[in-house]
Protein backbone atom coordinates (compact mmCIF):
# COMPACT_ATOMS: atom_id res chain seq x y z
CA UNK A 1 34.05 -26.19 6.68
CA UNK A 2 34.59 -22.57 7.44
CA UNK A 3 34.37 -21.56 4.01
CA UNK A 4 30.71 -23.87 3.90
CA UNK A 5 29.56 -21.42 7.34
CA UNK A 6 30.76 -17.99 5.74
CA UNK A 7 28.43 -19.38 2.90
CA UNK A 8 25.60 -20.15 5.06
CA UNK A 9 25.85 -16.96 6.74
CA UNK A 10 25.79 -14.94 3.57
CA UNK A 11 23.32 -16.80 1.93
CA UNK A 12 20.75 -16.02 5.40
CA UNK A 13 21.77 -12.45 5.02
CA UNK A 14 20.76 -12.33 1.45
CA UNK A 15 17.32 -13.92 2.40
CA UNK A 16 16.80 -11.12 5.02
CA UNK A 17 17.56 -8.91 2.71
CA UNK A 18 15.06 -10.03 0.30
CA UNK A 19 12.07 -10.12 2.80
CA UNK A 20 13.28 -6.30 3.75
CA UNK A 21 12.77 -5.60 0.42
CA UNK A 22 10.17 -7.11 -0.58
CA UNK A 23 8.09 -5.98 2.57
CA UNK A 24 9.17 -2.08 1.94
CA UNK A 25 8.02 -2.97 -1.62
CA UNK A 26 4.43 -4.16 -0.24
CA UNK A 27 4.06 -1.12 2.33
CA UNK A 28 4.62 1.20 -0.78
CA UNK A 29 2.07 -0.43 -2.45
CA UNK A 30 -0.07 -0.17 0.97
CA UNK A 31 0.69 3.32 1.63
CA UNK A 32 0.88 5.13 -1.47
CA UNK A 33 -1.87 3.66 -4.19
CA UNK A 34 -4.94 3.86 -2.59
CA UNK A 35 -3.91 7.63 -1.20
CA UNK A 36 -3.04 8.47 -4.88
CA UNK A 37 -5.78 7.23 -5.67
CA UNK A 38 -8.01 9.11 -2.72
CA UNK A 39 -6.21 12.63 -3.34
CA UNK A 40 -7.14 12.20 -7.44
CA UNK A 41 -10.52 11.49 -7.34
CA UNK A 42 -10.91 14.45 -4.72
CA UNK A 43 -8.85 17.22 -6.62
CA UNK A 44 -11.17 16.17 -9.41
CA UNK A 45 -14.42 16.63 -7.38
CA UNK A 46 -13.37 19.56 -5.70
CA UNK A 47 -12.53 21.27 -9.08
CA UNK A 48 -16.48 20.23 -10.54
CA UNK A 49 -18.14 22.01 -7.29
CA UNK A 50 -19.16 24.63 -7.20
CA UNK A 51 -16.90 27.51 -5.63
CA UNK A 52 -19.35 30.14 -4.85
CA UNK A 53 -19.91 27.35 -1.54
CA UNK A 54 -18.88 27.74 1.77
CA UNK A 55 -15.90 25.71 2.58
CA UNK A 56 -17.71 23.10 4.61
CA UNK A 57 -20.15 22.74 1.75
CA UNK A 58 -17.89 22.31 -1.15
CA UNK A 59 -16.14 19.54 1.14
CA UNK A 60 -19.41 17.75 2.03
CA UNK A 61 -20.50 17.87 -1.88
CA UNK A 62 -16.89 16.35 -2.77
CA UNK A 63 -17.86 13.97 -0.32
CA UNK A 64 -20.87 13.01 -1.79
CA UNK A 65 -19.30 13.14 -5.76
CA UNK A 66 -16.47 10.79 -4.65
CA UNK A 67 -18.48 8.44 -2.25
CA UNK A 68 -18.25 5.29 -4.47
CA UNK A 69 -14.53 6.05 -5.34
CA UNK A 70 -13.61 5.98 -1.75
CA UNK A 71 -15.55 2.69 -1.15
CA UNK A 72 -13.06 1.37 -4.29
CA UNK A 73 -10.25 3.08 -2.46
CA UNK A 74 -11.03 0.93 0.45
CA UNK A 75 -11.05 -2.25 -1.09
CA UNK A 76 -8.34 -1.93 -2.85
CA UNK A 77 -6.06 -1.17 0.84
CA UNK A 78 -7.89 -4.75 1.69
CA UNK A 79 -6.73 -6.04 -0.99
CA UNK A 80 -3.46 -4.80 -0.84
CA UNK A 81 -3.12 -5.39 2.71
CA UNK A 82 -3.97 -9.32 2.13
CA UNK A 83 -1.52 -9.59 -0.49
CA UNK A 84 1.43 -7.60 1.42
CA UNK A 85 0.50 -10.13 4.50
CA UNK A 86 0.82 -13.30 2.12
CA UNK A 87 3.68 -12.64 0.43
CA UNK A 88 5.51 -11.49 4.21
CA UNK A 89 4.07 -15.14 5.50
CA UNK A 90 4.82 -16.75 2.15
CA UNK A 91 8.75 -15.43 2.60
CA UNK A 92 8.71 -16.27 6.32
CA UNK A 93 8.20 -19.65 5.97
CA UNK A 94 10.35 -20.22 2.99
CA UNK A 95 12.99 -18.98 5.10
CA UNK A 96 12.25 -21.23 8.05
CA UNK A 97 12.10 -24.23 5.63
């Protein structure tokens, strides 16, 4: 019977484990992607304006250049953000079942 418990109790800790990893693993995704994403597209603008600007208007006119890329930026955190919150709920309740 004790041998049964120290089972149990490893097996749980490997589940925890699992969901921390696997939630770190979603926050990356989170986190970094879409900022990759946002500094590329506006190192690439900034580089096509034209630097005889002021600094305020080169920024504004990167702006402009990089507006749909930032609305694709956005929806792709929603997107991530929904998945990161299934799989988290998905894991939860496996692991209450």
């Amino acid at each position: 019977m004790k041998k049964f418990n120290k089972l149990l109790r490893l097996m749980s800790l490997a589940a925890d484990l699992t969901l921390d990893v696997i939630v770190l693993i979603s926050g990356v995704w989170v986190a970094l992607i879409p900022a990759g994403l946002f500094i590329f597209f506006h190192t690439r603008a900034w580089r096509d304006t034209d630097a005889t600007l002021p600094l305020f208007e080169r920024f504004n006119e990167t702006i402009r250049a990089t507006f749909w890329e930032n609305i694709a930026v956005l929806a792709l955190v929603i997107v991530l953000r929904n998945i990161t919150y299934w799989v988290i709920k998905y894991y939860k309740e496996k692991e209450s079942e």
